[in-house]
Every structure is written in structure tokens, then in C-alpha cells.
N, C-alpha and C. Protein backbone atom coordinates (compact mmCIF):
# COMPACT_ATOMS: atom_id res chain seq x y z
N UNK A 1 0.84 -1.18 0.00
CA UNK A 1 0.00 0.00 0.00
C UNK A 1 0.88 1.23 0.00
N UNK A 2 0.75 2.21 -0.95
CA UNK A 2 1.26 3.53 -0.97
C UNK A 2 0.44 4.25 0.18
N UNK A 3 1.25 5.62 0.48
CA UNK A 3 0.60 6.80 0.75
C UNK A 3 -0.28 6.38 1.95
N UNK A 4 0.23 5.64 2.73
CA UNK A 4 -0.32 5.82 4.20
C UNK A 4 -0.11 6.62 4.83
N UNK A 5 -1.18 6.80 6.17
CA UNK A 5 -1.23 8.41 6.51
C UNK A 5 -1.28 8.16 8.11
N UNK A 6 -1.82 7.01 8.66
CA UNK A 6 -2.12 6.72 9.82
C UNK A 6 -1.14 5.27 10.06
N UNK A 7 -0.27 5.69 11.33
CA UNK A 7 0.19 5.00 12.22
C UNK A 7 -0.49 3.75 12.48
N UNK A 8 -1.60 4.06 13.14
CA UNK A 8 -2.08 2.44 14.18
C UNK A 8 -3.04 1.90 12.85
N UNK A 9 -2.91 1.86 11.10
CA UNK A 9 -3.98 1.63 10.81
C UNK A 9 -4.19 -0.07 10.41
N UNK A 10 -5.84 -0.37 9.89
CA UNK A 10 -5.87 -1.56 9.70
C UNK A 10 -6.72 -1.80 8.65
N UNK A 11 -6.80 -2.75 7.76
CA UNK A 11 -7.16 -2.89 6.51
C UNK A 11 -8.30 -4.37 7.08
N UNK A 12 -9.65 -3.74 5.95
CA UNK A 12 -10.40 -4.66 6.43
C UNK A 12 -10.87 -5.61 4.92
N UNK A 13 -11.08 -6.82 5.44
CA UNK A 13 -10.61 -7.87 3.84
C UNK A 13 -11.99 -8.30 4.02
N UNK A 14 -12.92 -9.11 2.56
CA UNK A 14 -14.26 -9.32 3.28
C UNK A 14 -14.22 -10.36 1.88
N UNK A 15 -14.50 -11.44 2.90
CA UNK A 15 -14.67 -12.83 1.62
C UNK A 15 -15.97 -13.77 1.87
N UNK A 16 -16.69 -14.12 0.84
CA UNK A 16 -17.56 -14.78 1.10
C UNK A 16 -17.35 -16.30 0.68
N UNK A 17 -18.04 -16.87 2.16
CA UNK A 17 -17.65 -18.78 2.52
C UNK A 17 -18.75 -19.41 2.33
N UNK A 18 -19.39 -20.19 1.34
CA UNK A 18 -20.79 -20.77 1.54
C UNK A 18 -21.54 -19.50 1.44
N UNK A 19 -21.65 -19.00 0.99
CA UNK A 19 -22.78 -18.02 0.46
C UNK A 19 -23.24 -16.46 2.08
N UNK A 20 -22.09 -16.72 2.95
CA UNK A 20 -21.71 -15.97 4.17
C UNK A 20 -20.73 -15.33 3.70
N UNK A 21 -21.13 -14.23 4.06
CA UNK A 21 -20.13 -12.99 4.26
C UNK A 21 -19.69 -12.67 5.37
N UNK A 22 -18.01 -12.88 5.29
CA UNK A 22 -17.14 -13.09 6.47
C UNK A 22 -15.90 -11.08 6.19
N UNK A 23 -15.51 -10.79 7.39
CA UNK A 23 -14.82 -9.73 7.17
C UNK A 23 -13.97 -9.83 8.61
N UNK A 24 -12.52 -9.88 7.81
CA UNK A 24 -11.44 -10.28 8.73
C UNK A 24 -10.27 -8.98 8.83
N UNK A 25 -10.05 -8.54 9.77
CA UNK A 25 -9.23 -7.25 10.30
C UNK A 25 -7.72 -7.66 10.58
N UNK A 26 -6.96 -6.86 9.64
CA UNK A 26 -5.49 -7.14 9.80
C UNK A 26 -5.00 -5.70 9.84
N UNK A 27 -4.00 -5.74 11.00
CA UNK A 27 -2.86 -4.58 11.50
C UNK A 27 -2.16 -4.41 10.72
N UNK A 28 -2.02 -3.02 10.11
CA UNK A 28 -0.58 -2.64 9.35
C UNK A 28 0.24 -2.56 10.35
N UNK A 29 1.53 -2.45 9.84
CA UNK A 29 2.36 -1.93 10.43
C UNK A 29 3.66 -0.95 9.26
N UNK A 30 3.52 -0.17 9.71
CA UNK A 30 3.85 1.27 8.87
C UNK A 30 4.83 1.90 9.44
N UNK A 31 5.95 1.35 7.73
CA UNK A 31 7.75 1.66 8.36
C UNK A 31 8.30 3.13 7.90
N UNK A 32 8.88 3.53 8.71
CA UNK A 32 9.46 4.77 8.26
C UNK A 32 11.16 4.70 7.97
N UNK A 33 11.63 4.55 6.88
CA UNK A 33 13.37 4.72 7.25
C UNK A 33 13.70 5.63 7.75
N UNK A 34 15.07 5.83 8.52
CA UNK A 34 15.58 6.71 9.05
C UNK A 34 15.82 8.24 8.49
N UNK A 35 15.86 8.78 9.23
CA UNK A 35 15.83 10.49 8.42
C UNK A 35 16.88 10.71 8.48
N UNK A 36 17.45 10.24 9.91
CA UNK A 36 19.61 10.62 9.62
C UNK A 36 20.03 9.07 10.58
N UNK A 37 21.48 8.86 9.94
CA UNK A 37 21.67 7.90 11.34
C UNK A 37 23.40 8.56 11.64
N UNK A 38 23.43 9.07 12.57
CA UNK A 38 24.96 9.36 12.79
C UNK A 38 25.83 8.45 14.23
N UNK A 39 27.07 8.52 13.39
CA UNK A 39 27.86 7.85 14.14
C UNK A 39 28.15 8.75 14.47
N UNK A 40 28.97 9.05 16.13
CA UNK A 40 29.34 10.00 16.80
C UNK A 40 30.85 10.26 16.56
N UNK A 41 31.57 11.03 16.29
CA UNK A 41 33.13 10.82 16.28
C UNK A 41 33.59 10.46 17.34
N UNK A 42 34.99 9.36 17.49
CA UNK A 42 35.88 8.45 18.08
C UNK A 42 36.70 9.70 18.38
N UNK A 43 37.24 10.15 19.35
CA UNK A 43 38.40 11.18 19.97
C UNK A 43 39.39 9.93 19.62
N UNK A 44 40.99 10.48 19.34
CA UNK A 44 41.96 9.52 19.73
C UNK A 44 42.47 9.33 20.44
N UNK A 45 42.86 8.11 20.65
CA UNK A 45 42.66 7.23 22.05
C UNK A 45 43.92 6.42 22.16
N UNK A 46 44.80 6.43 23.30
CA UNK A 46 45.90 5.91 23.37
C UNK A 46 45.37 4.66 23.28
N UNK A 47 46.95 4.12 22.77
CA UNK A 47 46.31 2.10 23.23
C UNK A 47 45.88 2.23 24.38
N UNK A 48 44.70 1.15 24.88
CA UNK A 48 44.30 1.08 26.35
C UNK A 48 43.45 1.21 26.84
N UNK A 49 42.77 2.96 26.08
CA UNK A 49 42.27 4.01 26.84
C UNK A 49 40.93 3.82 25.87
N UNK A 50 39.29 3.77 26.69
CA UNK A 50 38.16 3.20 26.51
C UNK A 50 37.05 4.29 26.00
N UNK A 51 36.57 4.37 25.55
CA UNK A 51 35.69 5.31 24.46
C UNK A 51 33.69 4.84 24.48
N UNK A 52 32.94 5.72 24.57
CA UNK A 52 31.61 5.12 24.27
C UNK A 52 31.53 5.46 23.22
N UNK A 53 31.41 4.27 22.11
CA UNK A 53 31.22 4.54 20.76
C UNK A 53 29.14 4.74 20.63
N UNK A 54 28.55 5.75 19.98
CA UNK A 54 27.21 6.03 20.17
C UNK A 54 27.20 6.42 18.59
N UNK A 55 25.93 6.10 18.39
CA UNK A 55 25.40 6.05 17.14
C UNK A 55 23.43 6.10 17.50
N UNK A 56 23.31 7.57 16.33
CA UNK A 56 21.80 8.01 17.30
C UNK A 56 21.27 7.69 15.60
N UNK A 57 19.93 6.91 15.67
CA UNK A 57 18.75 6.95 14.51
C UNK A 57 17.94 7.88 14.90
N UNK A 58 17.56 8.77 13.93
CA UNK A 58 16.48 9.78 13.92
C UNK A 58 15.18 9.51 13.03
N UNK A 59 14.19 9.74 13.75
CA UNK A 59 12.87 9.60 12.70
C UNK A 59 12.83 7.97 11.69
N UNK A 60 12.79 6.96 12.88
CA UNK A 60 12.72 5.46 12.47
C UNK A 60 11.50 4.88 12.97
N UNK A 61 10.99 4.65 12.28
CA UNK A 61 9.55 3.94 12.57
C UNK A 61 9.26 2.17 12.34
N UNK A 62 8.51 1.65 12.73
CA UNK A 62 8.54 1.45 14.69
C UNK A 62 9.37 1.07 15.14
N UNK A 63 10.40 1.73 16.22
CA UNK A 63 11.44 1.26 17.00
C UNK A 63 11.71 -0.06 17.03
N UNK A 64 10.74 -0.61 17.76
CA UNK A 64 10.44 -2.10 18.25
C UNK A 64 10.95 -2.91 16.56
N UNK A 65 11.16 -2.25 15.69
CA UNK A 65 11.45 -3.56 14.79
C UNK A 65 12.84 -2.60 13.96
N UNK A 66 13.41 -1.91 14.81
CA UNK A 66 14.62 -1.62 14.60
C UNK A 66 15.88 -2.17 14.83
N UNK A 67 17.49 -2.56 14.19
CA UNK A 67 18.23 -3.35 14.75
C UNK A 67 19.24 -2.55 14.29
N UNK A 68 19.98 -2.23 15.41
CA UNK A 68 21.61 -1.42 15.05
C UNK A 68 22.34 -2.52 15.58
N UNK A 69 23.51 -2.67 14.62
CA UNK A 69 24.99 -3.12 14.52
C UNK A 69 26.20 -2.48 14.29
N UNK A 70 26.58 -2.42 15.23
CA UNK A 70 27.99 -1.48 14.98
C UNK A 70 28.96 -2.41 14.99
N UNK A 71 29.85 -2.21 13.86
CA UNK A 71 31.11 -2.95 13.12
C UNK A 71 32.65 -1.77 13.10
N UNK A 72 33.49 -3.01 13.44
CA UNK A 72 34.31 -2.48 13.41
C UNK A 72 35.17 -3.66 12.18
N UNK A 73 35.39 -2.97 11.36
CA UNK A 73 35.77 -3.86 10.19
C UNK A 73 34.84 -4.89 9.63
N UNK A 74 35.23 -6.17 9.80
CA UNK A 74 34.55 -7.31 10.07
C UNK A 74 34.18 -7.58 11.48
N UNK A 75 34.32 -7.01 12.00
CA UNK A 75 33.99 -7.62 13.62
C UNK A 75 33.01 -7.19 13.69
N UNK A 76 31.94 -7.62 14.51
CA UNK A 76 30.72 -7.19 15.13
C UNK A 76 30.88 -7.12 16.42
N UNK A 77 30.59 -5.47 16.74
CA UNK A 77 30.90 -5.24 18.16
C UNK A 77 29.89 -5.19 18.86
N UNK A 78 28.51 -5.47 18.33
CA UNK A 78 27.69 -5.22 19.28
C UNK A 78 26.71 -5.50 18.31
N UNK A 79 24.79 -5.38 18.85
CA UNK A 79 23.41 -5.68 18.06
C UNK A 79 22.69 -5.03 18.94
N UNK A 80 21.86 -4.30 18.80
CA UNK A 80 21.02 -3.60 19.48
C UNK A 80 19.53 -3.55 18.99
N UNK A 81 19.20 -3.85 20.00
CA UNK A 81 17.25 -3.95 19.35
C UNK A 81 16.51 -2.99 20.42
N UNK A 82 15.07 -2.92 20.04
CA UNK A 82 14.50 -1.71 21.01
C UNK A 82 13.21 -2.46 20.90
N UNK A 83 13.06 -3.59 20.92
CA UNK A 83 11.62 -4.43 21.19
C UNK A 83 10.50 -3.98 22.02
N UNK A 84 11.10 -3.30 23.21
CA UNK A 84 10.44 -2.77 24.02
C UNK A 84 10.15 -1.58 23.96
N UNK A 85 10.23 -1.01 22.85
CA UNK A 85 9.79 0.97 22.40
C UNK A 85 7.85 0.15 21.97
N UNK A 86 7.11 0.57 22.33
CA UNK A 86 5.53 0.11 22.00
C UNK A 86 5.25 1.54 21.19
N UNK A 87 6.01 2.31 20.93
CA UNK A 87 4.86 3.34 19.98
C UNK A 87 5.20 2.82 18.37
N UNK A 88 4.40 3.76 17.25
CA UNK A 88 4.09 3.56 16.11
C UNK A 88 5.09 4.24 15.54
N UNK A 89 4.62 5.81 15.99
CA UNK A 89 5.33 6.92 15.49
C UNK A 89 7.01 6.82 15.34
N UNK A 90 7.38 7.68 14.89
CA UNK A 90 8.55 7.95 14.65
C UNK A 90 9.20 8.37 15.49
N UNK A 91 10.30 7.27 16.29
CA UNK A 91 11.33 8.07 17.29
C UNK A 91 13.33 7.87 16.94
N UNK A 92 13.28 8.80 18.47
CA UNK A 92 15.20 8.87 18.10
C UNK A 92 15.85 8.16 19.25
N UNK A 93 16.12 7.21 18.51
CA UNK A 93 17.21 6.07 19.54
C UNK A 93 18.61 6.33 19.10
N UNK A 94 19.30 5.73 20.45
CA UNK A 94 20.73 5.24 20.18
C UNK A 94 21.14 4.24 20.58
N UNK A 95 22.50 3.36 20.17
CA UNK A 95 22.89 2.09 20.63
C UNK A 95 24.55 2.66 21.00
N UNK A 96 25.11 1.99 21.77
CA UNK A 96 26.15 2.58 22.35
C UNK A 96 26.63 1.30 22.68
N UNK A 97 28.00 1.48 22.67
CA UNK A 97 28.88 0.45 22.74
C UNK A 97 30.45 0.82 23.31
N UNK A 98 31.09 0.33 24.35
CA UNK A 98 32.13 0.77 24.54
C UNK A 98 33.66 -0.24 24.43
N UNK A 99 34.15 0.76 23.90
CA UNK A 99 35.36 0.00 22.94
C UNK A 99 37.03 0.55 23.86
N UNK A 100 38.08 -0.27 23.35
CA UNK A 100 39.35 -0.07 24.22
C UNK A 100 40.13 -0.01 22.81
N UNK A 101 40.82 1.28 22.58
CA UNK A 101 41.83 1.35 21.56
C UNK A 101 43.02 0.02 22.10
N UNK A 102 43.46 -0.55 20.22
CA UNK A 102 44.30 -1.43 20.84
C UNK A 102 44.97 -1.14 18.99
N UNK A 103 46.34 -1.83 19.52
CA UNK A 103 47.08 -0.81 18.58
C UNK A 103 46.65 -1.69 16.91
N UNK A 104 45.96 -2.74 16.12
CA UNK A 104 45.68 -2.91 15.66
C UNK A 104 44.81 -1.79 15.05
N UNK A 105 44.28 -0.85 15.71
CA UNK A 105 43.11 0.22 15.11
C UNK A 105 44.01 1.40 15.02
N UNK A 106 44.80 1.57 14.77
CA UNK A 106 45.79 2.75 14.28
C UNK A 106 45.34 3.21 12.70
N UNK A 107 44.51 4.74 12.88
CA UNK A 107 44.22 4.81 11.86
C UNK A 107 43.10 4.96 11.27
């Protein structure tokens, strides 16, 4: 469906069984991509020395079926879900992850 306008909406389907007319109610659920997603800049960091790496989604709809991964190369440093956000609308999360410079990341 194009051009939805309402958040909580639901589409109603109506089929006839044996000569009965039946009408069965199904939930959209209505995605918004992100409007910005920024990674926060990394200060430099002696070997050692520990950093909160943060990364904020803006205007993502519905949270609850949102998933951030923050990578460092190939590595996966982390997965972040927000299952527990219950609204529709469009909100601004972050996932945060904290990391230890080690001299492999030079650079």
C-alpha cells in the first residue's frame, strides 16, 4: 500500500464462505526509514584508553522492529534492538557500545 497516513492503521478484507459474508481485520504496520543515522566521532585514544562509541537513529519507525549493529571492520561489536519501544510513530534512539583502543586500530 502507498501513501499511508495513519500510524495504528488496519485494513479490512471481506470474503464470502458458503454463500456468508465473512470480514477479517489485519494490523498494518507502517515503516518509516531513518531520516539521519549518525555515528558519533571516536576522539583519539591511546592504546588502552576506553571510548563510548554512540550512534543516534532519527525519525525510524517502529522502533520495536529496529536493529543497530555497529562494526568495526569485520567484527561485530555489538546488536542492538529496542523491542520494548511500543509506539508507532517515529522516534530517536541510540545504541552505544564501549570500545578499548588497541594498537591494531591505528588509523
Amino acid at each position: 500500500l502507498l501513501n499511508v497516513t495513519e500510524w495504528n492503521a488496519s485494513v479490512l478484507g471481506y470474503y464470502s464462505c458458503f454463500s456468508e459474508r465473512k470480514v477479517v481485520t489485519t494490523k498494518l504496520i507502517v515503516y518509516r526509514v531513518p531520516e539521519r543515522v549518525v555515528l558519533e566521532p571516536v576522539p583519539v585514544l591511546a592504546v588502552g584508553q576506553s571510548h563510548e562509541l554512540t550512534c543516534r537513529v532519527a525519525g525510524v519507525a517502529p522502533v520495536r522492529n529496529l536493529e543497530v549493529t555497529l562494526w568495526r571492520g569485520n567484527e561485530r561489536l555489538s546488536k542492538t534492538t529496542f523491542q520494548r519501544h511500543g509506539r508507532d510513530e517515529p522516534e530517536e534512539v541510540r545504541a552505544t557500545h564501549w570500545i578499548t583502543a588497541q594498537r591494531r586500530d591505528h588509523g
